[in-house]
PDB file of N, CA and C in Angstrom:
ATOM      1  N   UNK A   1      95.016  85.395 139.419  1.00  0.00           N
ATOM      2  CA  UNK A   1      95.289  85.303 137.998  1.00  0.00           C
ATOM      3  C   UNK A   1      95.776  83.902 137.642  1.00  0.00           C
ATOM      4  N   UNK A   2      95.598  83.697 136.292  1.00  0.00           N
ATOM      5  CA  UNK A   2      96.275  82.273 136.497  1.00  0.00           C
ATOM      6  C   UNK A   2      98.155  82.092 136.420  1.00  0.00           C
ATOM      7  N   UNK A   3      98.366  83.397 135.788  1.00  0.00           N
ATOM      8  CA  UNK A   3      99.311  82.965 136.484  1.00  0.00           C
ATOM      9  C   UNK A   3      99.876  82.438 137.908  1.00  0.00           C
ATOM     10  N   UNK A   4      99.555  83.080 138.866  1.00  0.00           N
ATOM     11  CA  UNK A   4     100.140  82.631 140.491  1.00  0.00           C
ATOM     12  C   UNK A   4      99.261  81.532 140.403  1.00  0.00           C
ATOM     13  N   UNK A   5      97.866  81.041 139.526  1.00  0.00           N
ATOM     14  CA  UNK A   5      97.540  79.445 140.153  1.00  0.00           C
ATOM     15  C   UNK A   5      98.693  78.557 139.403  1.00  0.00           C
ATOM     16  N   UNK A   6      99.181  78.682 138.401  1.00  0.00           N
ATOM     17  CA  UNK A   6     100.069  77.739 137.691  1.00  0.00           C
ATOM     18  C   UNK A   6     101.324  78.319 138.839  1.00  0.00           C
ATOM     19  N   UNK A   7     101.596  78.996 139.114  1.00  0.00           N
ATOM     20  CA  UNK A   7     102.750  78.906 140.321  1.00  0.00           C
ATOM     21  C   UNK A   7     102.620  78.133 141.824  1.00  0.00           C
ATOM     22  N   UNK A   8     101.597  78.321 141.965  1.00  0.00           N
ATOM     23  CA  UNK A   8     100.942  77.260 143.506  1.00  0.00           C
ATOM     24  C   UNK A   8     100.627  75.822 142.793  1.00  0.00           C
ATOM     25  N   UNK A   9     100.906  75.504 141.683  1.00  0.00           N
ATOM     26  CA  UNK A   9     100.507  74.402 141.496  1.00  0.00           C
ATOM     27  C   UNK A   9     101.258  73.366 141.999  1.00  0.00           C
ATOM     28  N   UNK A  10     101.065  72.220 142.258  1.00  0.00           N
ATOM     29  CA  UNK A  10     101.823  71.266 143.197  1.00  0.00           C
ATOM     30  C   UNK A  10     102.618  70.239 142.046  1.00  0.00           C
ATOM     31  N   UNK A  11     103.604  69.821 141.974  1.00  0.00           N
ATOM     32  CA  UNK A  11     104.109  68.861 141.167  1.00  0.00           C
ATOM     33  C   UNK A  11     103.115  67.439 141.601  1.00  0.00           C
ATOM     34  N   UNK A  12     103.002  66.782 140.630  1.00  0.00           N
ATOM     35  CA  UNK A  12     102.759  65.584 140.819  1.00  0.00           C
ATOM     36  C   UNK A  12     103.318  64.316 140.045  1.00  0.00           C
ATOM     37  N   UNK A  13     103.099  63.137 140.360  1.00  0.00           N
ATOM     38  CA  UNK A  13     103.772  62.316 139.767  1.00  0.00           C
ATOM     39  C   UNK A  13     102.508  60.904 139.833  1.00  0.00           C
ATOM     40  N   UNK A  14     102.970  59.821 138.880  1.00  0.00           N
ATOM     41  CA  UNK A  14     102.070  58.695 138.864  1.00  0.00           C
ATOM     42  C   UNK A  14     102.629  57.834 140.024  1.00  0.00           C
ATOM     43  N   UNK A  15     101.614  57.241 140.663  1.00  0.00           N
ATOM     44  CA  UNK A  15     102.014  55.640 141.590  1.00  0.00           C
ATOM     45  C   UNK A  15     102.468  54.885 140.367  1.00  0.00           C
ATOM     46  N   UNK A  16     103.152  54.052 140.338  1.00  0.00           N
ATOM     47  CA  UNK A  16     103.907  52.786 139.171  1.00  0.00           C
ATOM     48  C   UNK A  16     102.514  51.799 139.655  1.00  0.00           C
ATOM     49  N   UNK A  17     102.145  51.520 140.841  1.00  0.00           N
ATOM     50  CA  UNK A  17     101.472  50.405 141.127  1.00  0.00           C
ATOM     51  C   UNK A  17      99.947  50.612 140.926  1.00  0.00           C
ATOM     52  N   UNK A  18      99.606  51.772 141.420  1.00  0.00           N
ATOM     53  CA  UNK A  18      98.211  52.158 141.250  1.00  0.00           C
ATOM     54  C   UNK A  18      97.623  52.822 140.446  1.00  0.00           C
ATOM     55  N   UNK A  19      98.586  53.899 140.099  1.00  0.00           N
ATOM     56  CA  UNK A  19      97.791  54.903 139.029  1.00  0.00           C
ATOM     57  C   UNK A  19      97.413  56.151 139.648  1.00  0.00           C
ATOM     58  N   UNK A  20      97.704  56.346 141.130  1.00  0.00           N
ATOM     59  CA  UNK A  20      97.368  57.368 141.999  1.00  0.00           C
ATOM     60  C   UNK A  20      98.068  58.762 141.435  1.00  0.00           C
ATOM     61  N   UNK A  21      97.626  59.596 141.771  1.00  0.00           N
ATOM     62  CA  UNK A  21      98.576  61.110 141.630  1.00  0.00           C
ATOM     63  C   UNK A  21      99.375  61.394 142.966  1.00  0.00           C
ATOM     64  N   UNK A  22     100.593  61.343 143.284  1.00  0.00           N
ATOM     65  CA  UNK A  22     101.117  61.731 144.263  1.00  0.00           C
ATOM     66  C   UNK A  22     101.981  63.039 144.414  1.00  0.00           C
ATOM     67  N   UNK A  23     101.882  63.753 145.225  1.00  0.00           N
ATOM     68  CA  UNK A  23     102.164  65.350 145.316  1.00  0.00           C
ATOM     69  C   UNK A  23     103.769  64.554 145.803  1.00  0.00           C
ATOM     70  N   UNK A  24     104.885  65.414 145.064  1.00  0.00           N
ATOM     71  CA  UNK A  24     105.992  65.347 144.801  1.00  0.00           C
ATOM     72  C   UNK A  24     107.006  66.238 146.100  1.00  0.00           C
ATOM     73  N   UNK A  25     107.879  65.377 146.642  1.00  0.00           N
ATOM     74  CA  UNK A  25     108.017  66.018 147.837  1.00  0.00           C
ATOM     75  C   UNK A  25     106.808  65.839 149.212  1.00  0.00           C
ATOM     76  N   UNK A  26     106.021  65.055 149.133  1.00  0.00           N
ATOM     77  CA  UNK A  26     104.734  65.190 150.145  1.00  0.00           C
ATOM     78  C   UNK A  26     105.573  64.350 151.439  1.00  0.00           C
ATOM     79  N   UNK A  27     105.179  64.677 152.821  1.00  0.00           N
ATOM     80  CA  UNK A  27     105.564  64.189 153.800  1.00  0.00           C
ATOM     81  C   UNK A  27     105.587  62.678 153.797  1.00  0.00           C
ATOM     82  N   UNK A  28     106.051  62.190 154.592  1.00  0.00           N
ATOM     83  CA  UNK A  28     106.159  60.747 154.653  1.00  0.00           C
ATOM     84  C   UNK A  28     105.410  60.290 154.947  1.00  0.00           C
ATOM     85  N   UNK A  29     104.482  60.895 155.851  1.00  0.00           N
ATOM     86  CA  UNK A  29     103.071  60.347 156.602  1.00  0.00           C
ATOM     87  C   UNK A  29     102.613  60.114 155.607  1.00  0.00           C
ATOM     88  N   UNK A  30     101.775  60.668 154.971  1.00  0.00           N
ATOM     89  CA  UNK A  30     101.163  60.215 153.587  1.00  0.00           C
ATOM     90  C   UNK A  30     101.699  59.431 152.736  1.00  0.00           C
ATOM     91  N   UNK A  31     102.789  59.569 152.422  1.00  0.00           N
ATOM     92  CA  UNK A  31     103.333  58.563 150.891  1.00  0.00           C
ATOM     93  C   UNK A  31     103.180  56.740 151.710  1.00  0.00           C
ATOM     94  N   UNK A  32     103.777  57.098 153.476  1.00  0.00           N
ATOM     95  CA  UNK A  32     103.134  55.745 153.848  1.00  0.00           C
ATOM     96  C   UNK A  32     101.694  55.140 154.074  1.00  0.00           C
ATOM     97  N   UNK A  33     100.961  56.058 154.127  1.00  0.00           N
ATOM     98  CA  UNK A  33      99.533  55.968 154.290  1.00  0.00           C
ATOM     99  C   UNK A  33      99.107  55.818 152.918  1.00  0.00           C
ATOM    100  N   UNK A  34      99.464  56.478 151.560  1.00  0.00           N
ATOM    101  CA  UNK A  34      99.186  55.745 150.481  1.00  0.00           C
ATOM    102  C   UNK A  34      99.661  54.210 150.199  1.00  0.00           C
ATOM    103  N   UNK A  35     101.087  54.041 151.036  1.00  0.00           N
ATOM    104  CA  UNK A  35     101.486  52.689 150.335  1.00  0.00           C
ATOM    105  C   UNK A  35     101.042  51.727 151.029  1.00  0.00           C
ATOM    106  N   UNK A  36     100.068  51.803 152.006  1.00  0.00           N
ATOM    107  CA  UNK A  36      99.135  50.863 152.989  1.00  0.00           C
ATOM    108  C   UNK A  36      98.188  51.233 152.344  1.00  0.00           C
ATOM    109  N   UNK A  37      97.637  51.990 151.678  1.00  0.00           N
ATOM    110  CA  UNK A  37      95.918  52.067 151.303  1.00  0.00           C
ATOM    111  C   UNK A  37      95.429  50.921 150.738  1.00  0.00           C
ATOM    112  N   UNK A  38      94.211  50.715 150.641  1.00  0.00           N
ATOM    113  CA  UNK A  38      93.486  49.716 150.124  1.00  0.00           C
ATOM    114  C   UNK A  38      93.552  49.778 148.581  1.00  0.00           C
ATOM    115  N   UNK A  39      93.400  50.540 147.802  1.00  0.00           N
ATOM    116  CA  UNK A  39      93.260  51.064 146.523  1.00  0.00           C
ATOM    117  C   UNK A  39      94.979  50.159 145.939  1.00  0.00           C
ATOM    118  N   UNK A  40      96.285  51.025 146.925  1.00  0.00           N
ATOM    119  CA  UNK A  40      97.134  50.676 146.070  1.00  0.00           C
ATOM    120  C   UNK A  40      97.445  48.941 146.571  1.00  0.00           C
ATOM    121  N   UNK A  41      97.197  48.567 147.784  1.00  0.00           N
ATOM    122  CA  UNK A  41      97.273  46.957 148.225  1.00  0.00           C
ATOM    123  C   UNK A  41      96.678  46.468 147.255  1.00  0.00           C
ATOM    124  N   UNK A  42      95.657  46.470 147.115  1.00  0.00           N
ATOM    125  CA  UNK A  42      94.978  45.911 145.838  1.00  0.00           C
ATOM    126  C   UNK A  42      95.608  45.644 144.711  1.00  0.00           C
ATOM    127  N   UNK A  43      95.770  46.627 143.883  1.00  0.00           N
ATOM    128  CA  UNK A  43      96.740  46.774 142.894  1.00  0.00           C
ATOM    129  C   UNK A  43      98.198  46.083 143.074  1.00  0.00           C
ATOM    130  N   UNK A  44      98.293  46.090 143.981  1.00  0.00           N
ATOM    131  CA  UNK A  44      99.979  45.544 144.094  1.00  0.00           C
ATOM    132  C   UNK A  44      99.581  43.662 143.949  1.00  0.00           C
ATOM    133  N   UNK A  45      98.243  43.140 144.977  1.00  0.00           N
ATOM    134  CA  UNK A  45      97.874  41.914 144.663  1.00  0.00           C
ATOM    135  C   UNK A  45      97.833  41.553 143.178  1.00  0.00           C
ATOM    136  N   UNK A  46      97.154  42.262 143.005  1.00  0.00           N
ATOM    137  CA  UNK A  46      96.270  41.572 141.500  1.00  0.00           C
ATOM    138  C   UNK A  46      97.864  41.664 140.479  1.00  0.00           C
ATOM    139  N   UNK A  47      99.042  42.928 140.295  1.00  0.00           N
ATOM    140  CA  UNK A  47     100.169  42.920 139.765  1.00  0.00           C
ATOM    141  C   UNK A  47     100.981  41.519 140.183  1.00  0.00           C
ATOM    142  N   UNK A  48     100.786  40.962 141.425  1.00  0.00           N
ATOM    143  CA  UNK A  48     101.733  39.489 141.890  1.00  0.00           C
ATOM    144  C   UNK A  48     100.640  38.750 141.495  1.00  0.00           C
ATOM    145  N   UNK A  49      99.797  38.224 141.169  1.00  0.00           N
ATOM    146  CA  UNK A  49      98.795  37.094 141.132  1.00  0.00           C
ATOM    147  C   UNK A  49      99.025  37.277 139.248  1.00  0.00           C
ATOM    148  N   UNK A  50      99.185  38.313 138.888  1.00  0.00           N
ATOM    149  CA  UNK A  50      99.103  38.275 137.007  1.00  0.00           C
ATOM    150  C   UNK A  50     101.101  37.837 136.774  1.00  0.00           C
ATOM    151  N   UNK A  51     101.296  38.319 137.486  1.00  0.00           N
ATOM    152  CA  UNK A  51     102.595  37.955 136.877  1.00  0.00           C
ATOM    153  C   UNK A  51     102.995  36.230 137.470  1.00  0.00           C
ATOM    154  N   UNK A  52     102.373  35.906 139.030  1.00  0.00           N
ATOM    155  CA  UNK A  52     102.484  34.296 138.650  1.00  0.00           C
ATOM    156  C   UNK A  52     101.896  34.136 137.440  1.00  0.00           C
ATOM    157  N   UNK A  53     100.320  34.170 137.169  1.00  0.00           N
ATOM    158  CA  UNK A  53      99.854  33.220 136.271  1.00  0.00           C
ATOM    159  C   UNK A  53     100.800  33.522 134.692  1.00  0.00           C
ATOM    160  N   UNK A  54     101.721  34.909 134.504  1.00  0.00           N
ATOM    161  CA  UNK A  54     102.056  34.529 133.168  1.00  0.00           C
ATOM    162  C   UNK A  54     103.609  33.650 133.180  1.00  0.00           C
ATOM    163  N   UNK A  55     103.479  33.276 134.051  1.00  0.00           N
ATOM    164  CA  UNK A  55     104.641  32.375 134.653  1.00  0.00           C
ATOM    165  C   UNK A  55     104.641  31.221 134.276  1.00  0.00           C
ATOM    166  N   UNK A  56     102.994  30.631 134.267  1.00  0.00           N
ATOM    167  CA  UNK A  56     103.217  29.395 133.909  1.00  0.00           C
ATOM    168  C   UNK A  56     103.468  29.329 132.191  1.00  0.00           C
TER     169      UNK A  56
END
């Protein structure tokens, strides 16, 4: 029913850096394996390379 699916539903939350969905409470393995991923490295570059250039 939907109720029990809205009860199994998982909290989630936004990455600040990427935009990812991250399951709230999720093991550490993962939240470190997201914060090495390519997707959010990326994102974290291009966030330090925009904030030098509005530097100058």
């Amino acid at each position: 029913t939907a109720e029990l699916a809205a009860a199994q539903e998982k909290q989630m939350e936004v990455c600040d850096v990427c935009g990812a969905f991250l399951i709230v409470g999720d093991a550490q393995q993962r939240i470190d394996d997201h914060l090495m991923g390519k997707q959010h490295v990326g994102y974290a570059r291009l966030k330090g390379a925009l904030q030098e250039i509005m530097v100058w």
